[in-house]
PDB file of N, CA and C in Angstrom:
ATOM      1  N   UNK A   1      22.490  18.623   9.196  1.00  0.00           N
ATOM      2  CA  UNK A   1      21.674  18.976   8.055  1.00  0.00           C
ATOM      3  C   UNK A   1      20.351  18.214   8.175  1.00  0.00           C
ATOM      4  N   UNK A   2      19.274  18.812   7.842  1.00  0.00           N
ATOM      5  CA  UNK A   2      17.912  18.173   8.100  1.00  0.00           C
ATOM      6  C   UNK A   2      17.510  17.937   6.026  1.00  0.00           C
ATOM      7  N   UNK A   3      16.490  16.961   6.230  1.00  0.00           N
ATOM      8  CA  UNK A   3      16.035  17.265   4.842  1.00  0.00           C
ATOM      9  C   UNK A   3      15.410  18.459   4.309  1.00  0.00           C
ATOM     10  N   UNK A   4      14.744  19.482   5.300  1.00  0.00           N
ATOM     11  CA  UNK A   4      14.179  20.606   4.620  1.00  0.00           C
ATOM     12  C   UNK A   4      15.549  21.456   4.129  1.00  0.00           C
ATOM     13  N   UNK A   5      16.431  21.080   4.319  1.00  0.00           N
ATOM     14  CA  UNK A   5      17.962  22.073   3.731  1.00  0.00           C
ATOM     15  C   UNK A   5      18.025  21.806   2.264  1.00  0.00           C
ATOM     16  N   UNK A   6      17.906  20.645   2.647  1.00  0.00           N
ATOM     17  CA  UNK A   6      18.142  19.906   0.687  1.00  0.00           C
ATOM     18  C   UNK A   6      16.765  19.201  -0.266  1.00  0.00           C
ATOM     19  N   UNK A   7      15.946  19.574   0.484  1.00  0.00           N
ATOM     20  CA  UNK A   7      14.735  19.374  -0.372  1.00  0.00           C
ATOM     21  C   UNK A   7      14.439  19.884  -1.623  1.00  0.00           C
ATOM     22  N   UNK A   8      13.145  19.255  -2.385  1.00  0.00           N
ATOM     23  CA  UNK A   8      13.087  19.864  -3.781  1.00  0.00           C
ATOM     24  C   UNK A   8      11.775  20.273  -3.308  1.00  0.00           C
ATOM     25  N   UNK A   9      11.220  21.759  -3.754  1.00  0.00           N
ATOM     26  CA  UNK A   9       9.591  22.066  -3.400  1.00  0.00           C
ATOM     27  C   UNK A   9       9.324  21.900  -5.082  1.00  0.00           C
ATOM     28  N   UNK A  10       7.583  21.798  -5.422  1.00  0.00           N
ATOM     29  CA  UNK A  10       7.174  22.283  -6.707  1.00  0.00           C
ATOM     30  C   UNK A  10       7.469  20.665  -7.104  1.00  0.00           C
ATOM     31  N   UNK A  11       6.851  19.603  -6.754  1.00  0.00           N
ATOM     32  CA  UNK A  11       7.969  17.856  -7.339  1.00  0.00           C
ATOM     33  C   UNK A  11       6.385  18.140  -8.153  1.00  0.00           C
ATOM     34  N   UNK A  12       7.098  17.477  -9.195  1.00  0.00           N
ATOM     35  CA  UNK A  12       6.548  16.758 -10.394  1.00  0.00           C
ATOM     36  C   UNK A  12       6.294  15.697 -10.039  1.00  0.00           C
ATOM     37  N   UNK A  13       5.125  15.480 -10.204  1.00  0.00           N
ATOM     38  CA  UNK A  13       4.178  13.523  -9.639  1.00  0.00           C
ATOM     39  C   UNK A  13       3.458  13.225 -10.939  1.00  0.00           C
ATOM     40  N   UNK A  14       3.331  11.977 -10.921  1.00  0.00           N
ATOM     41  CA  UNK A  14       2.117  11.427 -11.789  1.00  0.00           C
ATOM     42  C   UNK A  14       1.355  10.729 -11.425  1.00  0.00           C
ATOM     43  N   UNK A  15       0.186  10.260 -11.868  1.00  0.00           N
ATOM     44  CA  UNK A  15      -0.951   9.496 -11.026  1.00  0.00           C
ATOM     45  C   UNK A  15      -0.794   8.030 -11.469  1.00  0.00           C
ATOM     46  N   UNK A  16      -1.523   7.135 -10.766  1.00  0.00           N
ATOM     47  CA  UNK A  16      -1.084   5.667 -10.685  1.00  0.00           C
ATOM     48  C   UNK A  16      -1.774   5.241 -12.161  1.00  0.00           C
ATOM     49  N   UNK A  17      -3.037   6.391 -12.518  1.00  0.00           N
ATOM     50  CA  UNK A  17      -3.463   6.139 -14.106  1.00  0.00           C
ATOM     51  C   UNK A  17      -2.891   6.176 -14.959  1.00  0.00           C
ATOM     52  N   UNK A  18      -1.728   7.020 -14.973  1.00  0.00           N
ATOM     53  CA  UNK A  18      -1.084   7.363 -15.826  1.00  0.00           C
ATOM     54  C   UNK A  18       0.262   5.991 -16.330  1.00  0.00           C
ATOM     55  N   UNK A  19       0.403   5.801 -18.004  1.00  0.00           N
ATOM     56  CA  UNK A  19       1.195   4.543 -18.114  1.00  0.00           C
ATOM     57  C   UNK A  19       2.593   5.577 -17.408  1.00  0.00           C
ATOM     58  N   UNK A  20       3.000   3.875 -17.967  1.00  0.00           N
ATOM     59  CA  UNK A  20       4.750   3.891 -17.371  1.00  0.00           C
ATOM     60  C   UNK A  20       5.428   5.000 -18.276  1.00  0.00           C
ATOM     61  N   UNK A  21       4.909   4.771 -19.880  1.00  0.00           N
ATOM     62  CA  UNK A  21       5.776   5.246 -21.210  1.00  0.00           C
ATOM     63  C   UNK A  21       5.541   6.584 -20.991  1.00  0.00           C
ATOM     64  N   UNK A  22       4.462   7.294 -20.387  1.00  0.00           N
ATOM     65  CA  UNK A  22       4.213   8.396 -20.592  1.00  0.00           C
ATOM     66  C   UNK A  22       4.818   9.053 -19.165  1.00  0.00           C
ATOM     67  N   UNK A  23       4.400   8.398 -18.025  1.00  0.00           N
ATOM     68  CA  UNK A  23       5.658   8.763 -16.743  1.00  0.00           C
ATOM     69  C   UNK A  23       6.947   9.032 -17.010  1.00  0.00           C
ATOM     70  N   UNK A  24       8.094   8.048 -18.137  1.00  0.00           N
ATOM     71  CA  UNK A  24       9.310   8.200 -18.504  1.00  0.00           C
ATOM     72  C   UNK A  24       9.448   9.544 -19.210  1.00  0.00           C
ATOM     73  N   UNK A  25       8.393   9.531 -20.002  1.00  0.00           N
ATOM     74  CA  UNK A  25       8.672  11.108 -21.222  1.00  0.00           C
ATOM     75  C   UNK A  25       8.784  12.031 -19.904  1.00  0.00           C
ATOM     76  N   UNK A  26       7.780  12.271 -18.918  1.00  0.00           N
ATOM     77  CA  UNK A  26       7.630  13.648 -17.756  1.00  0.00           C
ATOM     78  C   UNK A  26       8.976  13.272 -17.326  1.00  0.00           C
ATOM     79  N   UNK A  27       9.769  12.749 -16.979  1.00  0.00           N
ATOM     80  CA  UNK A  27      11.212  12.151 -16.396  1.00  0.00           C
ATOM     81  C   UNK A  27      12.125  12.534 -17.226  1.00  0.00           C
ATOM     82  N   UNK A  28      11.954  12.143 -18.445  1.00  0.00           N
ATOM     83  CA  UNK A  28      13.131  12.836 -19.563  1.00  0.00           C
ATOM     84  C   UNK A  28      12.742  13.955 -19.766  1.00  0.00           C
ATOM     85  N   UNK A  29      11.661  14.578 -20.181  1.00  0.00           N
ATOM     86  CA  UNK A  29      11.570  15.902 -20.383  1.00  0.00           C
ATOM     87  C   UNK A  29      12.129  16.836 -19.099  1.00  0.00           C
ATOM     88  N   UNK A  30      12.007  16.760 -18.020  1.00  0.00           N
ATOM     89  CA  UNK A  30      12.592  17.270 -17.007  1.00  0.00           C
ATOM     90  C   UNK A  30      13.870  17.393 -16.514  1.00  0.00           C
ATOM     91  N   UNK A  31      14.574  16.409 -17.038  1.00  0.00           N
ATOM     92  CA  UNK A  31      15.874  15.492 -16.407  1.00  0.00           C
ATOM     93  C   UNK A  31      16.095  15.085 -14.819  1.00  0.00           C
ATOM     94  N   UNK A  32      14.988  14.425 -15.249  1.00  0.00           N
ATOM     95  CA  UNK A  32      14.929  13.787 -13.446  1.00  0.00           C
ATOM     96  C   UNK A  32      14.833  12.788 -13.944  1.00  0.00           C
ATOM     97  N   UNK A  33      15.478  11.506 -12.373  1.00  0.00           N
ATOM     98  CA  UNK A  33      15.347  10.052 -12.492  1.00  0.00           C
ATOM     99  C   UNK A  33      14.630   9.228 -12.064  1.00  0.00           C
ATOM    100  N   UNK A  34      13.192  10.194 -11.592  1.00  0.00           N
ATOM    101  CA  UNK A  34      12.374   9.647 -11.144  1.00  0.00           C
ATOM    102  C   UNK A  34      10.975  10.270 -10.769  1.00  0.00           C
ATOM    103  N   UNK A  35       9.848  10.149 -10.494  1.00  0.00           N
ATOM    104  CA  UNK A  35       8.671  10.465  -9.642  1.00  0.00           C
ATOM    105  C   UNK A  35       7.893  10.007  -8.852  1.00  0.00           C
ATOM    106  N   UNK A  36       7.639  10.581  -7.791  1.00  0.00           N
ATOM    107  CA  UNK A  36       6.060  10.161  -6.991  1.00  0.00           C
ATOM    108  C   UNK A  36       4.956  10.186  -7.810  1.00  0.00           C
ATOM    109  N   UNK A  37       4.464   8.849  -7.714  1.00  0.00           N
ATOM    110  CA  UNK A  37       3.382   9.115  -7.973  1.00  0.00           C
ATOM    111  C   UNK A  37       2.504   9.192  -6.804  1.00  0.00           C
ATOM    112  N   UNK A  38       1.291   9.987  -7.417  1.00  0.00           N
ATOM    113  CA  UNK A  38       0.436  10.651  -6.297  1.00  0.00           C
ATOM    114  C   UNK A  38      -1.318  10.396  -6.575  1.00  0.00           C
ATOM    115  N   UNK A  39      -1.951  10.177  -5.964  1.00  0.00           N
ATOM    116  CA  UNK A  39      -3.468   9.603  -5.821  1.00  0.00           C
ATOM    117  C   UNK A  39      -4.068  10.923  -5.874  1.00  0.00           C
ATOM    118  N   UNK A  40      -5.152  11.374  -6.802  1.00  0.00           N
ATOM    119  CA  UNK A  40      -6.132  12.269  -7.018  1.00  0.00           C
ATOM    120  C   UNK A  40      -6.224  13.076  -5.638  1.00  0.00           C
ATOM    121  N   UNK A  41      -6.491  12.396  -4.394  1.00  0.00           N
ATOM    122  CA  UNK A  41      -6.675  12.924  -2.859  1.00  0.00           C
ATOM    123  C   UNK A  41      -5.286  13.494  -2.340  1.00  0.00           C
ATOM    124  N   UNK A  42      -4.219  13.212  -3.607  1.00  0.00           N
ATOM    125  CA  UNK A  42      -3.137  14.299  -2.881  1.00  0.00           C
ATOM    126  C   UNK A  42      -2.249  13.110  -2.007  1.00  0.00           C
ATOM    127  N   UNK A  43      -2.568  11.446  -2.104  1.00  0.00           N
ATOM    128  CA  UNK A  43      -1.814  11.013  -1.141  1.00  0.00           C
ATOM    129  C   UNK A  43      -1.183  10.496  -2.014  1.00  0.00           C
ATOM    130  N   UNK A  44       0.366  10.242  -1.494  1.00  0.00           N
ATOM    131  CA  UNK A  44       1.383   9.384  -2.141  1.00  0.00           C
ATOM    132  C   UNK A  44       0.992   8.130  -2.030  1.00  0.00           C
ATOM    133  N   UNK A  45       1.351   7.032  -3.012  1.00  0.00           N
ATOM    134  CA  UNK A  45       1.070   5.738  -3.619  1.00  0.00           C
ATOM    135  C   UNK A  45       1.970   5.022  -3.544  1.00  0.00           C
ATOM    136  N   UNK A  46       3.262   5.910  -3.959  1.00  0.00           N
ATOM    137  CA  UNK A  46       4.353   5.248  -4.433  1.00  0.00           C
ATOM    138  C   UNK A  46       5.502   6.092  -5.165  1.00  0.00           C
ATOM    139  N   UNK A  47       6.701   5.078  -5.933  1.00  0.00           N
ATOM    140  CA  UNK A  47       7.418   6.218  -6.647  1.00  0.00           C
ATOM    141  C   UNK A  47       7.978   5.082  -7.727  1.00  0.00           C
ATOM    142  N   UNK A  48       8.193   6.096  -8.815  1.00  0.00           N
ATOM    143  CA  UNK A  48       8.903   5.476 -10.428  1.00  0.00           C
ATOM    144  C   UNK A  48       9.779   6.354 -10.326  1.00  0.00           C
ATOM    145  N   UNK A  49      11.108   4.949 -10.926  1.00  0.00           N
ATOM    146  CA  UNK A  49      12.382   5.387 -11.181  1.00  0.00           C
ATOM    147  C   UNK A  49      12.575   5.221 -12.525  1.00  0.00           C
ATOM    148  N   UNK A  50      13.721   5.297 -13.132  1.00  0.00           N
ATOM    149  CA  UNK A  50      14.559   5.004 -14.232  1.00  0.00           C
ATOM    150  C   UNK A  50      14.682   3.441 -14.178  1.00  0.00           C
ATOM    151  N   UNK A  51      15.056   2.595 -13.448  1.00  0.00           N
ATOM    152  CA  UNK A  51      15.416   1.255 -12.879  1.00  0.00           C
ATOM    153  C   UNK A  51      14.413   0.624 -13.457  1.00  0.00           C
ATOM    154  N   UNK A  52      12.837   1.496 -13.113  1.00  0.00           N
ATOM    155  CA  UNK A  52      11.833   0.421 -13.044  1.00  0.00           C
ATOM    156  C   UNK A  52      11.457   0.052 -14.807  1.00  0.00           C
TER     157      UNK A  52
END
């Protein structure tokens, strides 16, 4: 099995501007446990969990 088998397309990101409180609501509203966040230029930064 490769990761493109079990991948998610269409991910929900938020930007590094964006707070934490308002990252969690996009996380609960979705029911996901987490996001990339992503830099204006489209590059990944990083990622927020539930944990954090």
């Amino acid at each position: 099995m490769k990761a493109i088998d079990i991948m998610t397309t269409g991910v929900i990101t938020v930007t590094p501007a964006m707070t934490v409180r308002k990252a969690a609501k996009v996380w609960g509203e979705r029911h996901i446990s987490g996001v990339p966040v992503v830099h204006d230029a489209g590059v990944l930064v990083g990622m927020l969990s539930e944990t954090h």
